[in-house]
Protein backbone atom coordinates (compact mmCIF):
# COMPACT_ATOMS: atom_id res chain seq x y z
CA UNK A 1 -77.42 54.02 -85.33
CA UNK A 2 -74.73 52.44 -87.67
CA UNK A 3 -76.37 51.33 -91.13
CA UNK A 4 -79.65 51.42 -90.54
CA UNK A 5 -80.86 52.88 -94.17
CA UNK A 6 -79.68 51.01 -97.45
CA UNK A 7 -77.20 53.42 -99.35
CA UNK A 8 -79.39 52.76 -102.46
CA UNK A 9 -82.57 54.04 -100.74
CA UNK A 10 -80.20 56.89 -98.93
CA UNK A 11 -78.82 57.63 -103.18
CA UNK A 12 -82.22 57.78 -104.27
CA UNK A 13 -83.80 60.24 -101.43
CA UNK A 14 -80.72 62.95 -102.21
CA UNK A 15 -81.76 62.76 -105.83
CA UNK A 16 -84.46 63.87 -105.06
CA UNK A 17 -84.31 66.24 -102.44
CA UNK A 18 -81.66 67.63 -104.63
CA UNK A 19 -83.70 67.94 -107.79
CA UNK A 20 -86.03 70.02 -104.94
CA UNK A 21 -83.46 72.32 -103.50
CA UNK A 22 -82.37 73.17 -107.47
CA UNK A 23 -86.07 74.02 -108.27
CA UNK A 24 -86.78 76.08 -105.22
CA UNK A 25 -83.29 77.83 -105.83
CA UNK A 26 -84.11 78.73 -108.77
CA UNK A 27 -87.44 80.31 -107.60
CA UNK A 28 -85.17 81.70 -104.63
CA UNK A 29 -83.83 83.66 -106.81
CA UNK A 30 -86.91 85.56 -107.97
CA UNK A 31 -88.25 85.95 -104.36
CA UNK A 32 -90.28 83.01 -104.79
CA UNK A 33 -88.27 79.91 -103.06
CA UNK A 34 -89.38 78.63 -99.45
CA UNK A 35 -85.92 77.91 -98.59
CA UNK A 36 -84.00 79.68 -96.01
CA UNK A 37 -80.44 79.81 -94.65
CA UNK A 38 -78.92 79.55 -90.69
CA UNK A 39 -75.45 79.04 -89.77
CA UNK A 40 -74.83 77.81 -93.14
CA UNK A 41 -77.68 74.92 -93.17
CA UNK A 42 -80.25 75.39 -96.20
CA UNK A 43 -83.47 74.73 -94.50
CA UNK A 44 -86.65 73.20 -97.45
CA UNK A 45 -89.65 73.43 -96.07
CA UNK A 46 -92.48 70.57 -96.66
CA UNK A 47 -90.17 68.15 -97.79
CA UNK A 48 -92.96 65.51 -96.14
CA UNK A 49 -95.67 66.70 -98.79
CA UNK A 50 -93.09 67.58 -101.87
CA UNK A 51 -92.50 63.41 -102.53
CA UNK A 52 -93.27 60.26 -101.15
CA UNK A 53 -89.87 59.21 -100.17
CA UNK A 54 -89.77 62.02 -97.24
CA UNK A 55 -92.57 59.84 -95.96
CA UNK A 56 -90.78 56.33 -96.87
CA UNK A 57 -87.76 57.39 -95.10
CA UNK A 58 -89.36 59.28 -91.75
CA UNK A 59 -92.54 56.89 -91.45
CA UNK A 60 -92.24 53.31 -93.46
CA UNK A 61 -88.66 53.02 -92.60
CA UNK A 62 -89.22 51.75 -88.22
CA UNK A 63 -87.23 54.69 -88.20
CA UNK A 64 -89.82 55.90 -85.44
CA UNK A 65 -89.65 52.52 -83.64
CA UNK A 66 -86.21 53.90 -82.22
CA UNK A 67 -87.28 56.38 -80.20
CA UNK A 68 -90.05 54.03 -78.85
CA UNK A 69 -87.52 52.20 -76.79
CA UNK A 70 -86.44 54.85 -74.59
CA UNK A 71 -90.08 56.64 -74.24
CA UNK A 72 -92.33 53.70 -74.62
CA UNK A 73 -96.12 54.76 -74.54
CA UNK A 74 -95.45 57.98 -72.92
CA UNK A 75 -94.77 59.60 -76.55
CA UNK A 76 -92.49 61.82 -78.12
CA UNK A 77 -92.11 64.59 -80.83
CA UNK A 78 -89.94 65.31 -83.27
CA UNK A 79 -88.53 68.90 -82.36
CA UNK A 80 -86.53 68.93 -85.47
CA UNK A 81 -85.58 66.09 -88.70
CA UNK A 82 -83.26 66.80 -90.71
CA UNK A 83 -82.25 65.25 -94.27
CA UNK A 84 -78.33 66.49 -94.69
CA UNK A 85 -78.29 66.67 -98.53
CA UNK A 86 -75.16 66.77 -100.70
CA UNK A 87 -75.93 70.11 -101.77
CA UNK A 88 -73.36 72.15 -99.82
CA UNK A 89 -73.19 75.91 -98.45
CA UNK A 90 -70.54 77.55 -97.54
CA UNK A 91 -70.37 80.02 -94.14
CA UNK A 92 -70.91 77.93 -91.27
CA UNK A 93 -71.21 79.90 -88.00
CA UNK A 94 -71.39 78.38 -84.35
CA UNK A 95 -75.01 78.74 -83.06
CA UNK A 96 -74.23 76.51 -79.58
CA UNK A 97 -78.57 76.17 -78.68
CA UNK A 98 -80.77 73.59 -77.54
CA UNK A 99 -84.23 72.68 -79.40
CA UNK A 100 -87.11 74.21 -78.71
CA UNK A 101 -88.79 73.87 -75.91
CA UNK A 102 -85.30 73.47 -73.74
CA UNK A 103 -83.89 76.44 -75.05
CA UNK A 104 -85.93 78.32 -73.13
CA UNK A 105 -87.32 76.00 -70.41
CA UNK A 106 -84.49 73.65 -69.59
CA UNK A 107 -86.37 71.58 -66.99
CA UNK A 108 -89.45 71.40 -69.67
CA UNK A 109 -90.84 67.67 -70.51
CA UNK A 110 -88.03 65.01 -71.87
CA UNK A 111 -89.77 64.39 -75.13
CA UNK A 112 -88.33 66.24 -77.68
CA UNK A 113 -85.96 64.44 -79.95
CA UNK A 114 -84.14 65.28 -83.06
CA UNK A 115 -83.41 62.91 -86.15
CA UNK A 116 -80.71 63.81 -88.51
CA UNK A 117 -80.29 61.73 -91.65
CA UNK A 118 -77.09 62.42 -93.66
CA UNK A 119 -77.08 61.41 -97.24
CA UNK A 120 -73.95 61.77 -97.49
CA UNK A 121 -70.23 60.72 -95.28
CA UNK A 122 -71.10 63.99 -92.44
CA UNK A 123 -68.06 64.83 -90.88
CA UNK A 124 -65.89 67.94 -90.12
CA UNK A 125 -65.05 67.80 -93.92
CA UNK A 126 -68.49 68.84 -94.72
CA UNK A 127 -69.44 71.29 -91.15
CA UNK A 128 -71.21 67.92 -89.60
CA UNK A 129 -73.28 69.16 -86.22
CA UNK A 130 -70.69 69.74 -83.39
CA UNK A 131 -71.95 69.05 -80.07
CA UNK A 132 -71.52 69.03 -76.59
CA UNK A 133 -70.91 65.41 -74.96
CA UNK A 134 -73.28 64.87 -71.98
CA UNK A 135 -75.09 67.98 -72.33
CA UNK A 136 -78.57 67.15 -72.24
CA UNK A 137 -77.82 66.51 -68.25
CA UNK A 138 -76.54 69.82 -67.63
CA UNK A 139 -79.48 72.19 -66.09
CA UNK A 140 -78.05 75.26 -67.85
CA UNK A 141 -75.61 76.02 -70.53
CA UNK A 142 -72.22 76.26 -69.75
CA UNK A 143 -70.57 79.69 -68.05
CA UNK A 144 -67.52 79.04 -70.32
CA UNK A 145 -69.67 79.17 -73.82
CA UNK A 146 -69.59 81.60 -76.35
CA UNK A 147 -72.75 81.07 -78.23
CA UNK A 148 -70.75 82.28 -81.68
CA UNK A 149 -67.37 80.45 -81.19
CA UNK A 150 -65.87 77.01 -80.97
CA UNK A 151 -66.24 75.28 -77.97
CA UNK A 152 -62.92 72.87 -76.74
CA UNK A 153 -65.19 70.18 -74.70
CA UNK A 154 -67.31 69.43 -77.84
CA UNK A 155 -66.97 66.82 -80.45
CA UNK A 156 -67.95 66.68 -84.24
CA UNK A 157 -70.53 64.33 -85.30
CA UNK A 158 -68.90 61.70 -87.57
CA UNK A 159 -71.32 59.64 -89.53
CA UNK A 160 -71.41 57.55 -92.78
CA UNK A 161 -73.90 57.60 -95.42
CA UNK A 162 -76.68 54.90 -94.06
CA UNK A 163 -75.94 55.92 -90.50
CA UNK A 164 -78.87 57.80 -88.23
CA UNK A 165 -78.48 60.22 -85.70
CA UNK A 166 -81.29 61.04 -83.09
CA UNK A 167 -80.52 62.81 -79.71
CA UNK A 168 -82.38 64.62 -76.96
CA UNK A 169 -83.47 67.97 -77.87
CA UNK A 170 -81.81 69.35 -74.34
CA UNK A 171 -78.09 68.30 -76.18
CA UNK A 172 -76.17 71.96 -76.63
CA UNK A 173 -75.02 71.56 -79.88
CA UNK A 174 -74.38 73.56 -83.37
């Protein structure tokens, strides 16, 4: 979805999550921090009960009301949401998986979505998510893929500050 936050409201919440992945980095450091690295994404946990705007931006937004549209009143969750910070980390590594449950049960219930927020321009610049086009149809992943290597039929997510991504948790991507 093209635009849907304000760039003001998307400047403000990497502030702050910034000002939170500082702090806990610093605690990190002492054995202390609740952060943890994969692939070369910092994962914060509890980001919904660090600050109000986690909520704002999840919850008050009608961000939610997307996902309503393709499963109506038969529900969803949220396998994984993801603020993309400008903080950056160096050492990306492939890690081609589904979300959990499909990772392990591909024919599992469809209604497990994932919501990425970038606060910043996410592109191949940056590592932006690579994925595999069409891939949520496939019933298994593909004989061809090396779990730990580039993969020539995906594509790299391209997105501008404002801009929302949410996909089916069955999507092979990294």
């Amino acid at each position: 979805y093209k635009d849907f936050f304000a760039k003001e409201f998307l400047e403000k919440v990497n502030r702050i999550s910034n000002s939170f992945l500082k702090f806990e980095g610093r605690f990190n450091k002492i054995g202390l921090g609740n952060r943890s690295f994969r692939n070369g994404t910092l994962f914060t946990a509890d980001l919904l009960c660090k600050h109000d705007v986690f909520y704002e931006l999840l919850a008050s937004s009608g961000l939610l009301k997307i996902p309503l549209k393709f499963f109506g009143n038969n529900g969803f969750i949220i396998r994984e949401f993801k603020i993309i910070s400008s903080v950056q980390h160096k050492g990306f590594k492939y890690w081609w998986h589904r979300d959990h449950p499909y990772m392990y049960d591909p024919n599992a219930r469809d209604v497990g979505i994932g919501v990425l927020v970038p606060l910043i321009d996410f592109n191949s610049e940056v590592g932006s998510t690579v994925l595999i086009p069409k891939s949520h149809l496939f019933e298994c992943m593909p004989s061809d893929l090396n779990v730990e290597l580039p993969y020539p039929k995906s594509m790299q997510l391209n997105t501008k500050l404002g801009d929302v991504f949410i996909y089916n948790g069955r999507l092979i991507h990294s």
